[in-house]
Every structure is written in C-alpha cells, then in structure tokens.
C-alpha atoms as a PDB file:
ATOM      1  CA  UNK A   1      95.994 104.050 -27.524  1.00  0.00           C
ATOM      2  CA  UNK A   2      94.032 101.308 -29.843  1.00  0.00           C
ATOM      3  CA  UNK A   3      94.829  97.552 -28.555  1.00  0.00           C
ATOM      4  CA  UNK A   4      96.826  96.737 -31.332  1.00  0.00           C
ATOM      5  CA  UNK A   5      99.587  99.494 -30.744  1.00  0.00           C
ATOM      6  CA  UNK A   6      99.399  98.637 -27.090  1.00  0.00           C
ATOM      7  CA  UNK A   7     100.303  95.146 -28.306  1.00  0.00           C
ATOM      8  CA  UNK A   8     103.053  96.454 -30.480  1.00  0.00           C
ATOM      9  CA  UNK A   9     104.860  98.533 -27.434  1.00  0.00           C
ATOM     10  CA  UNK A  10     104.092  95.795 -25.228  1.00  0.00           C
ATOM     11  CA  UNK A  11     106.220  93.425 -27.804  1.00  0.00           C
ATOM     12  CA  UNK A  12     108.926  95.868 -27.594  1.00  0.00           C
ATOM     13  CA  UNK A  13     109.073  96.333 -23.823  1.00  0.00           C
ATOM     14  CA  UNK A  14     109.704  92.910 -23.807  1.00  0.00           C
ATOM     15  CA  UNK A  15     112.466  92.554 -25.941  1.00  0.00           C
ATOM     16  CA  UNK A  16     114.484  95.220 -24.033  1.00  0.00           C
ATOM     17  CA  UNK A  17     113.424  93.596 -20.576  1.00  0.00           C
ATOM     18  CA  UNK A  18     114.802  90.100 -22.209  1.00  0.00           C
ATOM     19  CA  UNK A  19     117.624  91.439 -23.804  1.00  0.00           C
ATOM     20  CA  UNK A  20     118.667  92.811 -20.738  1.00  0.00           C
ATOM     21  CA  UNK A  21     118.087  89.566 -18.587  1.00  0.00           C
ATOM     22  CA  UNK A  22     120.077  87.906 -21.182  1.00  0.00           C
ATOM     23  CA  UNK A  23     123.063  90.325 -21.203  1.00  0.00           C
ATOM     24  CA  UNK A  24     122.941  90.594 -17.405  1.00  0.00           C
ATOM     25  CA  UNK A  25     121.930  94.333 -17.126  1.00  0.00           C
ATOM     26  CA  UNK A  26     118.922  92.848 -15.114  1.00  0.00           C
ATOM     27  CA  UNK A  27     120.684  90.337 -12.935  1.00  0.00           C
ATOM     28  CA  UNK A  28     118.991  89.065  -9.588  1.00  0.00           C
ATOM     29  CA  UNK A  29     115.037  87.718  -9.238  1.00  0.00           C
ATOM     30  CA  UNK A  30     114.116  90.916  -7.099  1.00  0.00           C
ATOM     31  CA  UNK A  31     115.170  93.054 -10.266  1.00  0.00           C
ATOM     32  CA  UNK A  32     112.926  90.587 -12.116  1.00  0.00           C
ATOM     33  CA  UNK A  33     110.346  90.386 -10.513  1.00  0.00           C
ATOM     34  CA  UNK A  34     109.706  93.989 -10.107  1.00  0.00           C
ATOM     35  CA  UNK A  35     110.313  94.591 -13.996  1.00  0.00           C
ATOM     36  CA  UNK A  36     108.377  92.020 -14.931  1.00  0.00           C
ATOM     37  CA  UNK A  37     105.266  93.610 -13.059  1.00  0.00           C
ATOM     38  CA  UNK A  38     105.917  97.166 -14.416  1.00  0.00           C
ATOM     39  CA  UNK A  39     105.535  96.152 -17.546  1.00  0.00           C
ATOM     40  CA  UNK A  40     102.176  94.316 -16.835  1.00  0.00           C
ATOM     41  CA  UNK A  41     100.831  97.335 -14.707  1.00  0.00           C
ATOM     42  CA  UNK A  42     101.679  99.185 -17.651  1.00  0.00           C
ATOM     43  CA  UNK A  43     100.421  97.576 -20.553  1.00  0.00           C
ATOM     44  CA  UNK A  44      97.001  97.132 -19.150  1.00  0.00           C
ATOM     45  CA  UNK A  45      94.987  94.993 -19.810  1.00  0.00           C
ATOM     46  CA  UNK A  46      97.233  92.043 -19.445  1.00  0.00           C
ATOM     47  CA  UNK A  47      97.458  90.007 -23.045  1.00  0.00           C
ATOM     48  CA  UNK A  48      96.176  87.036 -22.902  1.00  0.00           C
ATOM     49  CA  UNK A  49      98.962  85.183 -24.629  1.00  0.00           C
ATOM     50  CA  UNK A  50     101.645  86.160 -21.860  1.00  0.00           C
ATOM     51  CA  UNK A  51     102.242  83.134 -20.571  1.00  0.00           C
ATOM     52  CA  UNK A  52     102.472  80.196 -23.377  1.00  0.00           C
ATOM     53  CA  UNK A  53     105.076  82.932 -24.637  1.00  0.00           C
ATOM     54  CA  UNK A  54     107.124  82.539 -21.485  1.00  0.00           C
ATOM     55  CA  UNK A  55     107.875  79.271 -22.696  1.00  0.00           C
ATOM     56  CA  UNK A  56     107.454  79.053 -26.247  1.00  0.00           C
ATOM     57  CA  UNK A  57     111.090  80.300 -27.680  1.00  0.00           C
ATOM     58  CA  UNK A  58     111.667  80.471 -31.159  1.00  0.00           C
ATOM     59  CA  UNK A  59     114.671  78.994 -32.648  1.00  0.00           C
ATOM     60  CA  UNK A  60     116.490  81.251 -35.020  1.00  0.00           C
ATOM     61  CA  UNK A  61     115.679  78.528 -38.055  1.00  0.00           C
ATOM     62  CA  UNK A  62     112.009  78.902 -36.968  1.00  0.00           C
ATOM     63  CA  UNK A  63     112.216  82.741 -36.483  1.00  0.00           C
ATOM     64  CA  UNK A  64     113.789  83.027 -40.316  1.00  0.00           C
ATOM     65  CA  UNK A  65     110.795  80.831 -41.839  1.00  0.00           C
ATOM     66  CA  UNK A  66     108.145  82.595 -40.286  1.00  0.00           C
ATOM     67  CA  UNK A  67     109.834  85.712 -41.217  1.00  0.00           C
ATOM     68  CA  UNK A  68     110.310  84.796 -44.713  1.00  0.00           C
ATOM     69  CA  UNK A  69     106.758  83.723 -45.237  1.00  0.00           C
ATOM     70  CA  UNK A  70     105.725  87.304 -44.487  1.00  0.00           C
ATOM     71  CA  UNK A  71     108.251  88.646 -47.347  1.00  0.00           C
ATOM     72  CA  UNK A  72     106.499  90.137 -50.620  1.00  0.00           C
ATOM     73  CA  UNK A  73     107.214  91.921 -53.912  1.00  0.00           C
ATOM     74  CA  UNK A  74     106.813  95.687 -53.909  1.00  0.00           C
ATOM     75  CA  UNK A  75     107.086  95.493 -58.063  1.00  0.00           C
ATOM     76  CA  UNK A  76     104.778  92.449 -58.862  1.00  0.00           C
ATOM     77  CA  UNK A  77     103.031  91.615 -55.364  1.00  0.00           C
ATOM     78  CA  UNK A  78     103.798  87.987 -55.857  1.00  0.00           C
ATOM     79  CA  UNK A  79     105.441  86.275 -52.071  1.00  0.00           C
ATOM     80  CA  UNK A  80     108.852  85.356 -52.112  1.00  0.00           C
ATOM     81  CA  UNK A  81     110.270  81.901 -51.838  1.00  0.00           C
ATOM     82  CA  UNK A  82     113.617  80.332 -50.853  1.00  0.00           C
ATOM     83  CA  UNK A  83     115.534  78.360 -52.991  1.00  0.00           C
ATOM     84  CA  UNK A  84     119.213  77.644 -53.201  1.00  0.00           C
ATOM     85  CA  UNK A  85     121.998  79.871 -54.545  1.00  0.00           C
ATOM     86  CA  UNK A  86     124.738  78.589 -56.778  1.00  0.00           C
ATOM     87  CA  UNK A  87     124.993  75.929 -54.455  1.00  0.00           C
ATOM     88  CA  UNK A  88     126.731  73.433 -56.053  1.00  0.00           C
ATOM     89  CA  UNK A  89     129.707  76.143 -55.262  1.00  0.00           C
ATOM     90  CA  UNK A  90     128.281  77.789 -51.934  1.00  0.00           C
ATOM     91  CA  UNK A  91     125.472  76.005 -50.865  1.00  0.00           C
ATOM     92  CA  UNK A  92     123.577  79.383 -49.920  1.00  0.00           C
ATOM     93  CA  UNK A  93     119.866  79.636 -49.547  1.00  0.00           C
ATOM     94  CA  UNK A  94     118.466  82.843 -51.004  1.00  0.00           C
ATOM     95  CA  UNK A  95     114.782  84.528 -50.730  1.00  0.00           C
ATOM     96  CA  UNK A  96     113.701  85.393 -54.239  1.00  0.00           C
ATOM     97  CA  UNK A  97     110.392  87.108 -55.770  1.00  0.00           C
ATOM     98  CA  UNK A  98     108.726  84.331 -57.296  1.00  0.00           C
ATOM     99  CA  UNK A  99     108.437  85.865 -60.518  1.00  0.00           C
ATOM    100  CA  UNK A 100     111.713  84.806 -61.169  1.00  0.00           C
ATOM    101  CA  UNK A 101     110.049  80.997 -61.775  1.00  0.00           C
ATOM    102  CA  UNK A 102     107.923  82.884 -64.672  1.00  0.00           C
ATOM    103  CA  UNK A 103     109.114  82.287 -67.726  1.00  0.00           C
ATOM    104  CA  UNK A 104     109.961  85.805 -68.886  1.00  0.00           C
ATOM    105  CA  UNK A 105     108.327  87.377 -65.887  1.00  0.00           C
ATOM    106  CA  UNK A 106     110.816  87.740 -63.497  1.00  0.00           C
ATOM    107  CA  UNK A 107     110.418  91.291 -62.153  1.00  0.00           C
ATOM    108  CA  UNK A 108     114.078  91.981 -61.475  1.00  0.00           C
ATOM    109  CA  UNK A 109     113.137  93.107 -57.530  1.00  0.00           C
ATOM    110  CA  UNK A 110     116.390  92.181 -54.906  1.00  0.00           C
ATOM    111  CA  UNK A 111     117.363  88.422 -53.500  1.00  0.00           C
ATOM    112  CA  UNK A 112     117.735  88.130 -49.696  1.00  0.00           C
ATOM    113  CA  UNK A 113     120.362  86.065 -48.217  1.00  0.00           C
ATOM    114  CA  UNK A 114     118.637  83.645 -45.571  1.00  0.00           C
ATOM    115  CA  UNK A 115     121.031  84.036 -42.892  1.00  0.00           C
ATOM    116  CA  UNK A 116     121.012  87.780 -43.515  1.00  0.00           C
ATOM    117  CA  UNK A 117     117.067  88.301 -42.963  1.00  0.00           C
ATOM    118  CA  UNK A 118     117.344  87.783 -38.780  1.00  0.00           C
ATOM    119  CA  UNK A 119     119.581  90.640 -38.760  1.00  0.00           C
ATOM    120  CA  UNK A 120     117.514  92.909 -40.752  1.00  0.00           C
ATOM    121  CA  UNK A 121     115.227  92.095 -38.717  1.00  0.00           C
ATOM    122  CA  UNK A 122     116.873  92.740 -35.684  1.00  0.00           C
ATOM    123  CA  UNK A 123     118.363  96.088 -36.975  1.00  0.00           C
ATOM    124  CA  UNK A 124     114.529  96.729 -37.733  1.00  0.00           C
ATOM    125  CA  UNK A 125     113.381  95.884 -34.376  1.00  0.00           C
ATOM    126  CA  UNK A 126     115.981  99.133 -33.102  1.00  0.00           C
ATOM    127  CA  UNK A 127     114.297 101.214 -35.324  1.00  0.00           C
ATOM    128  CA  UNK A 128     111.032 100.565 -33.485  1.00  0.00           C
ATOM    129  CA  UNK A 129     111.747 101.254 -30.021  1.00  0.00           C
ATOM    130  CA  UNK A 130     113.246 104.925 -30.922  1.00  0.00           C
ATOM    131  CA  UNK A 131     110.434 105.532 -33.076  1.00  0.00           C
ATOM    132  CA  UNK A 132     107.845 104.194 -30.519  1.00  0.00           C
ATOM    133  CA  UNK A 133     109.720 105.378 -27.734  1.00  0.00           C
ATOM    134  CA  UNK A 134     109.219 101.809 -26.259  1.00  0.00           C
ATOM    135  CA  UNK A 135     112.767 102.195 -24.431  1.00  0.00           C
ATOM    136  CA  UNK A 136     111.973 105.724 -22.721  1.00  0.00           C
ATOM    137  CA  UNK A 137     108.515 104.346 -21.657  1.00  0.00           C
ATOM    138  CA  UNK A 138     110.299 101.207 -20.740  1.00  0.00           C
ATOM    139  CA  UNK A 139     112.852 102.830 -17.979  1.00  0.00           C
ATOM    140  CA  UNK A 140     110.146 105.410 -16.630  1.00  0.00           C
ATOM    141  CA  UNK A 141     108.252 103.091 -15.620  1.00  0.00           C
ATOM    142  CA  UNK A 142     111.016 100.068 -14.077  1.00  0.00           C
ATOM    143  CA  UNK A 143     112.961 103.131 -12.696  1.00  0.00           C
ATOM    144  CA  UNK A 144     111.801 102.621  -8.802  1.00  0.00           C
ATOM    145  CA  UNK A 145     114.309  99.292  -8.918  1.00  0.00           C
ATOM    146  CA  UNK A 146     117.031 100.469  -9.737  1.00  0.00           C
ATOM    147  CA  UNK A 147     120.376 101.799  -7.353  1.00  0.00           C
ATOM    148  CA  UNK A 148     122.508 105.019  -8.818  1.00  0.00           C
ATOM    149  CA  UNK A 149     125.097 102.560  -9.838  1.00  0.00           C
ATOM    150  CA  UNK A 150     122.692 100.050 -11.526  1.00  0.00           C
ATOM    151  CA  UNK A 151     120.460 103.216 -13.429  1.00  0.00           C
ATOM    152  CA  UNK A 152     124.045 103.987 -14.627  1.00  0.00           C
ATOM    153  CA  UNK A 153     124.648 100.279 -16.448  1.00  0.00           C
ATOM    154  CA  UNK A 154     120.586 100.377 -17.517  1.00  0.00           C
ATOM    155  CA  UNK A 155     121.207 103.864 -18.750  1.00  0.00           C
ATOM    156  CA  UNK A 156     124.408 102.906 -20.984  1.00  0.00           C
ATOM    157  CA  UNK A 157     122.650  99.738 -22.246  1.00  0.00           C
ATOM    158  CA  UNK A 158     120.015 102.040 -23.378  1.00  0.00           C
ATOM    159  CA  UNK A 159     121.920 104.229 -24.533  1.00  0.00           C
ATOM    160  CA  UNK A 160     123.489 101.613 -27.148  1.00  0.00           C
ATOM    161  CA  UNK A 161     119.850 100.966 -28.415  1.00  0.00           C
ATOM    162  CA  UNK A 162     119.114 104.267 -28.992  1.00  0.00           C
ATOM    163  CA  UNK A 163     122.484 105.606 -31.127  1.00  0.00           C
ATOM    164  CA  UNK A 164     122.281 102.025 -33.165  1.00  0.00           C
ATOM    165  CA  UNK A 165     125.390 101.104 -31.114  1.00  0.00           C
ATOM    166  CA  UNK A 166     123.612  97.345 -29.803  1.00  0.00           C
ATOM    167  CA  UNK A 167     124.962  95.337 -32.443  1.00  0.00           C
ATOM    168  CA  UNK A 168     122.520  92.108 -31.565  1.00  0.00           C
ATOM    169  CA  UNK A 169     119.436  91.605 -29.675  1.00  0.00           C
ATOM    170  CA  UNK A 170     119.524  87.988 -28.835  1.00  0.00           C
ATOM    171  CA  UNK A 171     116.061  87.349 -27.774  1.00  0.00           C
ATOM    172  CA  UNK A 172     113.938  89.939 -30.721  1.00  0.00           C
ATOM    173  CA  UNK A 173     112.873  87.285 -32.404  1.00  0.00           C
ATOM    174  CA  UNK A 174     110.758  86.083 -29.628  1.00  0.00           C
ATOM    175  CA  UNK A 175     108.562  88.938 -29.697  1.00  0.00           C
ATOM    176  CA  UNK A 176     108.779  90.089 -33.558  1.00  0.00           C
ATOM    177  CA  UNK A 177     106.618  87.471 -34.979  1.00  0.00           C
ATOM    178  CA  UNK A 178     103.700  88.485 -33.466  1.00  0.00           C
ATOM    179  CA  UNK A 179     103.921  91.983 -34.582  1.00  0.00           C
ATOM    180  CA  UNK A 180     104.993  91.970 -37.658  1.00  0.00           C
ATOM    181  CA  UNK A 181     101.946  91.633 -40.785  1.00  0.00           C
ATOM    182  CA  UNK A 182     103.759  91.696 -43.880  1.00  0.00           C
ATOM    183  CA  UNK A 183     107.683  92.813 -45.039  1.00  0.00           C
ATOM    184  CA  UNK A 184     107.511  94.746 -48.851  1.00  0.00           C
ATOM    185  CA  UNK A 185     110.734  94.467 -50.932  1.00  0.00           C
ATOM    186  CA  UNK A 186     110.901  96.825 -53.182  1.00  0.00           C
ATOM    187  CA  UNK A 187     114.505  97.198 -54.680  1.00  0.00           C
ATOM    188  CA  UNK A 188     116.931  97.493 -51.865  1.00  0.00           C
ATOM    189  CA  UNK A 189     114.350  98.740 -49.087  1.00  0.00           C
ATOM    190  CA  UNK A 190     112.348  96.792 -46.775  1.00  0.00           C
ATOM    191  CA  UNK A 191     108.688  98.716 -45.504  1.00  0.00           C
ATOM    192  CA  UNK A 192     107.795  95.867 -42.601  1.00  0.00           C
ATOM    193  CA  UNK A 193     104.594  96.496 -41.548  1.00  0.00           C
ATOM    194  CA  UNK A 194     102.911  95.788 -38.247  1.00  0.00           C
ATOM    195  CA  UNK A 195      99.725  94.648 -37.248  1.00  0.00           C
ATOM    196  CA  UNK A 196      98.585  98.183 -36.141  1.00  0.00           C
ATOM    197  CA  UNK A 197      98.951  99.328 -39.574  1.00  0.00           C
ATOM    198  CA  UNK A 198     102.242 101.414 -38.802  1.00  0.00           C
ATOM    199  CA  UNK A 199     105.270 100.439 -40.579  1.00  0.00           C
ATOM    200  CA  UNK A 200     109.281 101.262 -40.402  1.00  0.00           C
ATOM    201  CA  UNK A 201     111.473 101.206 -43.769  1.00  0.00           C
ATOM    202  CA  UNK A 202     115.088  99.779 -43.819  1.00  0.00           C
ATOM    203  CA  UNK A 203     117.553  99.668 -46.405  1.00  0.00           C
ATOM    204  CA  UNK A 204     119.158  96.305 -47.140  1.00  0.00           C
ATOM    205  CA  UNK A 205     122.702  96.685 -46.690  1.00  0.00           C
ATOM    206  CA  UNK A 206     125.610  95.121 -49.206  1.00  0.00           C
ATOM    207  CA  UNK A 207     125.964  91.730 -47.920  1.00  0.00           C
ATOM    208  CA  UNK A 208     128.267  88.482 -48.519  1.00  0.00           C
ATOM    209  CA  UNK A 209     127.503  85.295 -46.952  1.00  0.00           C
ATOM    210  CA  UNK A 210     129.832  84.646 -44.094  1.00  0.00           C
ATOM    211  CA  UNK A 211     131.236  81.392 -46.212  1.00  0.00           C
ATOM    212  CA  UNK A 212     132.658  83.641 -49.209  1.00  0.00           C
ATOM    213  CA  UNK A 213     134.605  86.426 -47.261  1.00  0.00           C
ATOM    214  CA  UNK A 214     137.608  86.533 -47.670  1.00  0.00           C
END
C-alpha cells in the first residue's frame, strides 16, 4: 500500500473512531484508549501530523471554504467562486463556475448551494469507507475491546454507514480536508478526487435552501 492511500484509510479510520466518540458508541477512556492505539498500530508508520490534528477542529464555515476552493469546472476548467444568490430576496450564497463573470462565456455547468456542499461532502465521505473498506478494516482491528453487547451497538452503527442509513457524520470534516485534491463539477455530478489519485463520483441531489421550504 503506497503512503498516500495509507493516509487516505488512515483519514477514514478516523472519522468513524470520532464519529463514534461523538455519538457515544465509544463511551469510556479504556474504550479510547485502546481504539485509539489500534488505529496507530495499524496505520504504520505513525503520520506525523497526528497530533496538531487532535486539536486543530475545523469549524463548519472553515470546512465549506476550504472545500469550495477545491471546486472546479468539468466543461471550461475555470475554479468556482461564491457569490450571492438573489439575495436581496433570500440572501443565499451560491458556488458558481466563474465563467459565468465572462461576458458571453458562461459555460452553463451547475450552481452549488453553500450550505449544501458540507453535506455532499459528508454523503461523499460514506461512499469512501465502503469503497475502501475503511469500516471493515476499522472493526477487525478495534475488535479485542469490545463486550458481546457493545460489538452489537458498534456493529449496528456500522451497519448504518454501510447501507447509507447514517444520515450525518458530525466530525468528517475534520479529516476530509486533508484528503481531498480537487472536486470536478461537471453538470449535476461531483468526481472528488483524493490525493492518492483515486476518486469517488456523486450526484448532486435537487436541493432548496432550508429558508425557502415551504
């Protein structure tokens, strides 16, 4: 396995192992603990950057800029930029190729809502643990910890992940910005790409700003 995929599964593990602190599937500092240095036995050698990420959260704001730096046009190639979106009415903030600042050279490729592109995102980040099989590798090797009635709560957790049925994953921004190269729009598909070269496609869903339903 090349260092950069290593680095990509390693990412992932590390979602699931916060998402799970966070939604108290791992609940005492034993359980911790013992997670915490699976993951590092496993992922060998340790990365370097493991510890100014222990306490370097991302806000959501934060995670959405970064995220929408790395957005670009699978017509034209130009980025995209933000800019607002009939806001004297909604005051919505919408990613847009910047063609459409051309004068007659706007390529016509999709908009993004702003508050929509963490869940993509997120939705994205599920995608990459089933195809990596980041969450299998991830409960082989924590599975010494756990008691028959705990492996049943880590199993249905996991579970959820795999079958899409996790609707968030509070903490995937923390690890997805590292990972992540460049996101290609090209109509109503996303093709992110990460910084091992692989890459996952998602379709943009239909989506109204939270303001304007009704």
């Amino acid at each position: 396995m090349s260092s950069m995929s290593n680095e990509v599964d390693y990412r992932l593990a590390r979602i699931i192992f916060a998402d799970m602190c966070e939604k108290r599937v791992i609940r005492t500092k034993k359980e911790t603990g013992i997670v915490q240095a699976a993951l590092l036995e496993r992922y060998d050698p340790p990365f370097a950057f493991l510890e100014s990420d222990t306490h370097s959260a991302l806000s959501e704001d934060d995670f959405t800029r970064l995220m929408g730096a790395k957005l670009v046009c699978g017509r034209c190639g130009r980025n995209y930029g933000v800019r607002p979106w009939h806001s004297t009415t909604y005051n919505d903030r919408v990613y847009e190729c910047r063609s459409k600042s051309v004068k007659k050279s706007f390529c016509g490729n999709s908009h993004i809502y702003e508050e929509f592109l963490p869940e993509i995102i997120k939705s994205v980040a599920r995608q990459m643990m089933k195809k990596r099989h980041s969450v299998e590798q991830f409960i082989m090797n924590t599975h010494q910890i756990y008691d028959n009635d705990k492996l049943a709560e880590v199993h249905r957790y996991l579970g959820l992940v795999l079958s899409d049925g996790l609707s968030d994953l509070t903490t995937a921004r923390d690890g997805l910005h590292y990972i992540i190269s460049g996101i290609v729009v090209l109509d109503d598909v996303l093709e992110v790409k990460l910084v091992d070269e692989t890459s996952v496609t998602c379709e943009i869903p239909e989506y109204k700003p939270r303001r304007n339903r009704k």
